[in-house]
N, C-alpha and C. Protein backbone atom coordinates (compact mmCIF):
# COMPACT_ATOMS: atom_id res chain seq x y z
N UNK A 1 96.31 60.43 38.77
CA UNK A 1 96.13 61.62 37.96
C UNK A 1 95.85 62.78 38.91
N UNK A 2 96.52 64.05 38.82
CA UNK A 2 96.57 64.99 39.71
C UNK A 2 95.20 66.07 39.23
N UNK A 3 94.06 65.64 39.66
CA UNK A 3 93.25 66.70 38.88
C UNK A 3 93.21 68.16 39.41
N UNK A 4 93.81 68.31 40.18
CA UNK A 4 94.22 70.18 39.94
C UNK A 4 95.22 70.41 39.31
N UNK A 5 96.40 69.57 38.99
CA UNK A 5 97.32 70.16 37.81
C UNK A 5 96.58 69.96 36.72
N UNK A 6 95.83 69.37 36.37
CA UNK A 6 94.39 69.36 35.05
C UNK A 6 94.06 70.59 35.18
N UNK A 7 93.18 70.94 35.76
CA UNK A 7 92.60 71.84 35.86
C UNK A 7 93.46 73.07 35.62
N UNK A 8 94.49 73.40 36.48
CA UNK A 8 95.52 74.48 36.02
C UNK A 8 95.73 74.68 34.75
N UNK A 9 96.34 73.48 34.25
CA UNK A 9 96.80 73.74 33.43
C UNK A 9 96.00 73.90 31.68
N UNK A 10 94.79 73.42 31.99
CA UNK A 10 93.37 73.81 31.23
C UNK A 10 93.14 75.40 31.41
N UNK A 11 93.12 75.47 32.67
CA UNK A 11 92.51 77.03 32.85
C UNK A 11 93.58 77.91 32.14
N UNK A 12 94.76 77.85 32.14
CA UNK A 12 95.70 78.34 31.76
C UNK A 12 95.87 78.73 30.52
N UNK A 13 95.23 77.33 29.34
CA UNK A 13 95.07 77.87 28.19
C UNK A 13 93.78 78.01 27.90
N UNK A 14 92.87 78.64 28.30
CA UNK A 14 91.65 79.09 28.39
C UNK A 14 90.24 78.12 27.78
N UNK A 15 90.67 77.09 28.86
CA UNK A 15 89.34 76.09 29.02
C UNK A 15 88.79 76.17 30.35
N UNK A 16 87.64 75.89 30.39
CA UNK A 16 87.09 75.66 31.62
C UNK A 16 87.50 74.20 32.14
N UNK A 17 87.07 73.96 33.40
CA UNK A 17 87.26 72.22 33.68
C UNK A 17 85.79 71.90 34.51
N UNK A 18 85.73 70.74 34.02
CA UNK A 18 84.87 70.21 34.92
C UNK A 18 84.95 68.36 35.07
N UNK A 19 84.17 67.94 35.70
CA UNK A 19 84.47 66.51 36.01
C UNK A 19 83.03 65.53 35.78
N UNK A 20 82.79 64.48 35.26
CA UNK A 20 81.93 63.87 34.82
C UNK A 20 81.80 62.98 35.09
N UNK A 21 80.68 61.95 35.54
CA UNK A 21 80.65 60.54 36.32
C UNK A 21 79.57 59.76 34.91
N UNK A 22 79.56 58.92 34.11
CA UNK A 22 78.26 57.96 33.80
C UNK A 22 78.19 56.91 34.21
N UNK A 23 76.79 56.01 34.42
CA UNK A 23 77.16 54.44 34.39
C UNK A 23 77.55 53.87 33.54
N UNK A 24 77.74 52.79 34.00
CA UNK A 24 77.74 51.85 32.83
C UNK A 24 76.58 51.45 31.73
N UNK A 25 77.19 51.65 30.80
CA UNK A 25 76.38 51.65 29.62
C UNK A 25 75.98 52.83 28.84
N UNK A 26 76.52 53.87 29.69
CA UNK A 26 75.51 55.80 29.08
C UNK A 26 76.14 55.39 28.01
N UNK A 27 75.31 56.26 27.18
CA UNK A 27 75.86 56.84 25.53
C UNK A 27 75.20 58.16 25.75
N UNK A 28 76.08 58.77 24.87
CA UNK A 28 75.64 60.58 24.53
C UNK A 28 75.93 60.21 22.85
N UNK A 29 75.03 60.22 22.15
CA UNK A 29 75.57 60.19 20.66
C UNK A 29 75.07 61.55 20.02
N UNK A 30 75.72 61.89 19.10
CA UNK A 30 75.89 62.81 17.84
C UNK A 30 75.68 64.05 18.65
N UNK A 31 76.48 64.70 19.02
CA UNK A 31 77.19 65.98 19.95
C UNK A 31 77.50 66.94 19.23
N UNK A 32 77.56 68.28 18.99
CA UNK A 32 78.62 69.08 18.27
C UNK A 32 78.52 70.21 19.08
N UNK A 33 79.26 71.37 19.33
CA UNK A 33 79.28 72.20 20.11
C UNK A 33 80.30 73.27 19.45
N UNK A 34 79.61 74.50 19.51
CA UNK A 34 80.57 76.06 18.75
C UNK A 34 81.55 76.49 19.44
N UNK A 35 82.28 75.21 20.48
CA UNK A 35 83.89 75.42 20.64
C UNK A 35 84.59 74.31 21.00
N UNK A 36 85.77 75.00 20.88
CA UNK A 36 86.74 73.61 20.92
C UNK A 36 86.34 72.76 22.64
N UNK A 37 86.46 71.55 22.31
CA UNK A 37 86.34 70.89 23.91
C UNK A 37 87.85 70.31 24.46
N UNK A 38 87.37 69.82 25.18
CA UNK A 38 88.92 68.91 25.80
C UNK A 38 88.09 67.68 26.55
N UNK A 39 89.07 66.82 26.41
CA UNK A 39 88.27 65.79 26.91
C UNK A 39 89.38 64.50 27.56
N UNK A 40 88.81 64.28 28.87
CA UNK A 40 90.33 62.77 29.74
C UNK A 40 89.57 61.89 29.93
N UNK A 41 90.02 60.62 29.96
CA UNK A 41 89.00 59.78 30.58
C UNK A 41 90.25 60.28 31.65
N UNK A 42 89.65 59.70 33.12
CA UNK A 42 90.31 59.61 34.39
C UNK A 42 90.26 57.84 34.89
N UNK A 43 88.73 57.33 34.85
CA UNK A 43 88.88 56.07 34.86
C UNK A 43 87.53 55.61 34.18
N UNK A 44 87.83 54.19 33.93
CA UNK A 44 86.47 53.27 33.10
C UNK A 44 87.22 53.21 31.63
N UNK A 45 86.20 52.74 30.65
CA UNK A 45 86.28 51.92 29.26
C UNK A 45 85.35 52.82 28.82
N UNK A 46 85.79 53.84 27.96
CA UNK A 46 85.12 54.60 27.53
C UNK A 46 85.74 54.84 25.80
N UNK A 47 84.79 54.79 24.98
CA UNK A 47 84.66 54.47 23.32
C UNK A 47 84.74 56.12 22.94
N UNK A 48 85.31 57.03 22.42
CA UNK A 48 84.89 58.11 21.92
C UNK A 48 85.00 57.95 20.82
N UNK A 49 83.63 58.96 19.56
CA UNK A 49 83.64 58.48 18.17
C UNK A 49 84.16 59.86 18.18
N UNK A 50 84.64 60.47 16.50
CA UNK A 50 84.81 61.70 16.37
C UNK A 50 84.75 61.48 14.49
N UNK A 51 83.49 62.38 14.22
CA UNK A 51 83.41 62.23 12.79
C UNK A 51 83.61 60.32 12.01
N UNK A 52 82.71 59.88 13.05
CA UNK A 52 82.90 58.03 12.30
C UNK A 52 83.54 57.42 12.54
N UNK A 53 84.97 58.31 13.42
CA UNK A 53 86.24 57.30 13.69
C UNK A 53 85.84 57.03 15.43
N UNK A 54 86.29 55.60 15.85
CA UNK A 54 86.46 55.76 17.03
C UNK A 54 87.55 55.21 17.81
N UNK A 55 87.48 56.06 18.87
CA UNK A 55 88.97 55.07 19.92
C UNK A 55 88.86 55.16 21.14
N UNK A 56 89.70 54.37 22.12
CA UNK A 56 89.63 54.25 23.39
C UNK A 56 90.81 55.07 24.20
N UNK A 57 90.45 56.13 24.56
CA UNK A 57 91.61 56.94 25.08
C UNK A 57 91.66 56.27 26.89
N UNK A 58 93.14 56.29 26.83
CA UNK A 58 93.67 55.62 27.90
C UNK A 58 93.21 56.85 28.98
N UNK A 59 93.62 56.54 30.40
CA UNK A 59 93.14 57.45 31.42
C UNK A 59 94.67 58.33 31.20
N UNK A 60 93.88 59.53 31.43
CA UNK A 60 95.37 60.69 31.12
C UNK A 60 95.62 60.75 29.92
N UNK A 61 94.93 59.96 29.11
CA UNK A 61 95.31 61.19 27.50
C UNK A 61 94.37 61.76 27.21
N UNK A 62 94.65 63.14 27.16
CA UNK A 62 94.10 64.68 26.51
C UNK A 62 93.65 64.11 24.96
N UNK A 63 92.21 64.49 24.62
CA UNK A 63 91.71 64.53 23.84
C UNK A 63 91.17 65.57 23.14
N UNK A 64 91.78 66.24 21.85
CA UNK A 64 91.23 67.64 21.83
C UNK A 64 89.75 67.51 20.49
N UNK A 65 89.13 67.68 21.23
CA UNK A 65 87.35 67.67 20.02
C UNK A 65 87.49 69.04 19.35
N UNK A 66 87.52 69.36 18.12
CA UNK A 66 87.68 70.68 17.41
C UNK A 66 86.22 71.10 17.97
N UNK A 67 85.61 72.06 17.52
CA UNK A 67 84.86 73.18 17.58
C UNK A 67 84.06 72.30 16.00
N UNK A 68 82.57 72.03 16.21
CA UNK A 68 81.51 71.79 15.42
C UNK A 68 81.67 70.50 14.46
N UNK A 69 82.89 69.44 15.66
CA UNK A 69 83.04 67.75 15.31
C UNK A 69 82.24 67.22 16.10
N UNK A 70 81.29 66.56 15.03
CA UNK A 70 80.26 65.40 15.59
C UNK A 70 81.05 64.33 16.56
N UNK A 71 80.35 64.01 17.41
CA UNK A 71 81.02 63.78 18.54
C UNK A 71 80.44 62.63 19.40
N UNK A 72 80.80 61.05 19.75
CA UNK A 72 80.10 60.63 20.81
C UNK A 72 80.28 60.10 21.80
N UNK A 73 80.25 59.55 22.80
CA UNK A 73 80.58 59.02 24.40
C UNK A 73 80.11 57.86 24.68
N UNK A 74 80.72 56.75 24.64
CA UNK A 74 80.05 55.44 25.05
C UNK A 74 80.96 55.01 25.88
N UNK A 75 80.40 55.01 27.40
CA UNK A 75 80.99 53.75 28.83
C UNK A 75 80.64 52.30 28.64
N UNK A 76 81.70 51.75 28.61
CA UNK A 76 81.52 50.55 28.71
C UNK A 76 80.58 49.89 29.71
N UNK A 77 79.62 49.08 28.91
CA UNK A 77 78.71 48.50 29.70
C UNK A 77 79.29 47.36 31.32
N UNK A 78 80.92 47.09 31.51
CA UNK A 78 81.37 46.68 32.07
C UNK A 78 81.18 47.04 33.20
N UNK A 79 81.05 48.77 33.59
CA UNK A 79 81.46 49.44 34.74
C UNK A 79 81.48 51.11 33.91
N UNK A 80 81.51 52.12 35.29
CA UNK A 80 81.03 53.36 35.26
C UNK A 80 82.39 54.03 34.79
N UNK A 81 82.54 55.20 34.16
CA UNK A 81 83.48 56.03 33.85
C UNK A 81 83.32 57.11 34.46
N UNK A 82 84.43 57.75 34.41
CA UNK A 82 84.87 59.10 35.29
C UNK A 82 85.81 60.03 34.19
N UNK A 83 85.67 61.47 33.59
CA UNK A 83 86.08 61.92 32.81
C UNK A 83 85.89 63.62 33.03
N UNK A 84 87.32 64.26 32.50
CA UNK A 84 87.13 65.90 32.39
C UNK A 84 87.04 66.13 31.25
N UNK A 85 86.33 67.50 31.40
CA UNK A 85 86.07 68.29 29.85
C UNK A 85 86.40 69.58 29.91
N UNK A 86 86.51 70.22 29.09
CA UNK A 86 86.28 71.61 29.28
C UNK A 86 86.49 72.40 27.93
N UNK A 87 85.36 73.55 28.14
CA UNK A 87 85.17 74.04 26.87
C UNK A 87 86.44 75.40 26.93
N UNK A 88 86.12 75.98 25.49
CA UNK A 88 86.69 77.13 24.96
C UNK A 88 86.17 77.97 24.36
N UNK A 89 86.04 78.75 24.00
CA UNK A 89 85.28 79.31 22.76
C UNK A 89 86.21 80.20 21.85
N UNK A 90 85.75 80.29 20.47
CA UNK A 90 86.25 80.10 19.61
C UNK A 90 86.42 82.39 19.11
């Protein structure tokens, strides 16, 4: 995964970027935030919920979190994840 063409191409449509490490096992539960996010895994087993639903986004798929969707982050207790985000505002 080329993370400066990420980043470009985030900045481009007016997100910020940044890059994120947890261990194994973090959870961040019930999240919401007053703009849209973006969200990759890059690597690890990482669970994202969004409004009750959840799924496992592969490394390199773009995940777009609307603006004030409950939101949560679980790494697989297997091993550590690695992931970009970046906000917007609305």
């Amino acid at each position: 995964m080329d993370m400066a063409a990420v980043e470009k191409d985030w900045r481009a449509r007016g997100f910020s970027f940044g890059v994120w490490e947890d261990p194994a096992g973090q959870v961040w539960e019930n999240y919401e935030h007053n703009e849209d996010e973006l969200f990759m895994v890059v690597s690890g087993d990482v669970e994202l919920e969004m409004d009750g639903r959840a799924r496992r986004p592969k490394p390199g798929e773009e995940v777009l979190i609307p603006a004030w969707t409950r939101h949560s982050v679980r790494t697989s207790e297997a091993g550590p994840s690695r992931w970009f985000y970046g906000y917007k505002s609305r």
